[in-house]
Protein backbone atom coordinates (compact mmCIF):
# COMPACT_ATOMS: atom_id res chain seq x y z
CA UNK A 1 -5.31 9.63 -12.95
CA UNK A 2 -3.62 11.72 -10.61
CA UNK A 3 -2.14 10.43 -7.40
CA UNK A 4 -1.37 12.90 -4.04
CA UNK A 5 2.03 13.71 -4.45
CA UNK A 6 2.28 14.69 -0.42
CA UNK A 7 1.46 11.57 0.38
CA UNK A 8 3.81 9.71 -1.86
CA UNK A 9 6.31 12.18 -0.19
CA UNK A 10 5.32 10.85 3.55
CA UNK A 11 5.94 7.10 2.00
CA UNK A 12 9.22 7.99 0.81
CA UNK A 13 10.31 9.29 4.24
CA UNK A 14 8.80 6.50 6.01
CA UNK A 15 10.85 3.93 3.39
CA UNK A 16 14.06 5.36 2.76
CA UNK A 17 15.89 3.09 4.62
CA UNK A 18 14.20 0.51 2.62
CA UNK A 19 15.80 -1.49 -0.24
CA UNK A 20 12.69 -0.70 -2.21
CA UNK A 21 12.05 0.32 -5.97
CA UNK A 22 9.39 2.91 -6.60
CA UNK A 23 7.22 2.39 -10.15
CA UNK A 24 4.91 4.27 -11.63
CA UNK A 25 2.16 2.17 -12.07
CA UNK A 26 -1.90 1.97 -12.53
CA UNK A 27 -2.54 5.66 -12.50
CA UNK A 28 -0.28 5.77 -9.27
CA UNK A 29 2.94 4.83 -7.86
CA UNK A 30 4.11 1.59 -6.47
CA UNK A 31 7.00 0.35 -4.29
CA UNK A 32 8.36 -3.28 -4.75
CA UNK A 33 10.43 -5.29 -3.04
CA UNK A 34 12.29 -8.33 -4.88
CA UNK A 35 9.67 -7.16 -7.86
CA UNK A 36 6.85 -7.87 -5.68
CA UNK A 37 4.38 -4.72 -4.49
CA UNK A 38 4.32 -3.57 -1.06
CA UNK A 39 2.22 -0.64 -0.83
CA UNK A 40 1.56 2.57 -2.98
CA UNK A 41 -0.41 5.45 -4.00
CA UNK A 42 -3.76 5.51 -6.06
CA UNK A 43 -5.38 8.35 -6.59
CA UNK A 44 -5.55 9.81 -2.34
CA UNK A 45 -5.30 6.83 -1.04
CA UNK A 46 -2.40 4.16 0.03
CA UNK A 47 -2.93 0.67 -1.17
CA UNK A 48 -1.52 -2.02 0.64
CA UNK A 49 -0.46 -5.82 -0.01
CA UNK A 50 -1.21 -7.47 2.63
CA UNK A 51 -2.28 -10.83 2.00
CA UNK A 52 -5.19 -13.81 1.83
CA UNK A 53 -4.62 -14.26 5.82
CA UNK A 54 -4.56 -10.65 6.96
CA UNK A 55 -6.96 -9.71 4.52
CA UNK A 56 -10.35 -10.32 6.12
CA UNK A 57 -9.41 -8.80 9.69
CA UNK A 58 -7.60 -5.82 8.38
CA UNK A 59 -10.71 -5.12 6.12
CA UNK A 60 -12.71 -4.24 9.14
CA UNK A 61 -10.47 -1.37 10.05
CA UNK A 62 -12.26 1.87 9.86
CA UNK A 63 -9.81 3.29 6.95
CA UNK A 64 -9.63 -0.12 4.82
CA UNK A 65 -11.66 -1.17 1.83
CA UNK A 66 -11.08 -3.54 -0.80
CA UNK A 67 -8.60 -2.02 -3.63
CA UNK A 68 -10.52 -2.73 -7.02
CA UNK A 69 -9.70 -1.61 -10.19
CA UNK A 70 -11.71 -3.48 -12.89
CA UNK A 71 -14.72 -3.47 -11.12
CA UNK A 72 -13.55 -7.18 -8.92
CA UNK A 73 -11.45 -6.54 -5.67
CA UNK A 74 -8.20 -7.81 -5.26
CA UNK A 75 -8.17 -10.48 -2.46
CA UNK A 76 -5.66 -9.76 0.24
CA UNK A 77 -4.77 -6.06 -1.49
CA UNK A 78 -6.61 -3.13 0.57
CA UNK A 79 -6.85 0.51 -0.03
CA UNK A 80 -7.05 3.28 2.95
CA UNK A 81 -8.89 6.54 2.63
CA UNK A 82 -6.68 9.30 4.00
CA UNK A 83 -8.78 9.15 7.48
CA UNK A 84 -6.40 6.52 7.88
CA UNK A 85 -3.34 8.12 6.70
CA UNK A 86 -3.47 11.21 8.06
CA UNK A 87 -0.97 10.23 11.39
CA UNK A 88 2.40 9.53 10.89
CA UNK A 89 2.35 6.88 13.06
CA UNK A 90 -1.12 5.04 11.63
CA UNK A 91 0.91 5.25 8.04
CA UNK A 92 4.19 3.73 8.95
CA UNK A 93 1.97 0.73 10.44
CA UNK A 94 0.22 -0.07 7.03
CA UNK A 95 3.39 0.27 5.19
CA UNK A 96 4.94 -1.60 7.68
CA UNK A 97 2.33 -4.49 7.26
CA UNK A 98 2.95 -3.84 3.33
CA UNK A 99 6.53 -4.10 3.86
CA UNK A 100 6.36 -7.48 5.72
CA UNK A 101 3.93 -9.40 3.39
CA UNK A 102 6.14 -8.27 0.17
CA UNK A 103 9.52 -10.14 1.68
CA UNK A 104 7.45 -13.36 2.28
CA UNK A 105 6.80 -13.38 -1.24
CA UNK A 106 9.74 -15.12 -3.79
CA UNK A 107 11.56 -12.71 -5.71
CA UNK A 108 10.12 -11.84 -9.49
């Protein structure tokens, strides 16, 4: 599958100060932190790790659906259309959320 290469651009911009490690996988690219995934690109779209908690209120965002792959979402993983990536500022925010949840998480 092919992934939007802009928008993995925008990520990188938007995480270069991070101590990150972008890998290519599921058809797309991911970005780990400790070994743990953060956010990335499927296809057009960002996915994002956000957690059990967050998961059910951030799922009734506009942008935000439930990131599936096998045909059974991933609980507290979401997926946003490029509505919601098209600002700047709207993409930093669900990286940032991303970002956060990853460095909860103990290192792989």
């Amino acid at each position: 599958m092919a992934f939007d290469d802009q928008l993995v651009d925008r990520i990188r911009v938007i995480l270069k100060n991070e101590n990150l490690i972008e890998k290519k996988m599921f058809g797309g690219i991911g970005y780990l932190i400790n070994g743990n995934m953060a956010c990335g690109v499927h296809g057009n779209n960002l996915i994002v790790r956000v957690g059990k908690d967050q998961y059910t209120n951030l799922l009734n965002r506009p942008s935000a659906k439930p990131f599936d792959l096998t045909g059974k979402a991933m609980s507290g993983w979401l997926e946003i259309i490029p509505s919601g990536t098209r600002d700047e500022k709207e993409l930093a925010e669900w990286i940032q959320l991303g970002v956060e949840f990853a460095r909860t998480l103990p290192s792989k």
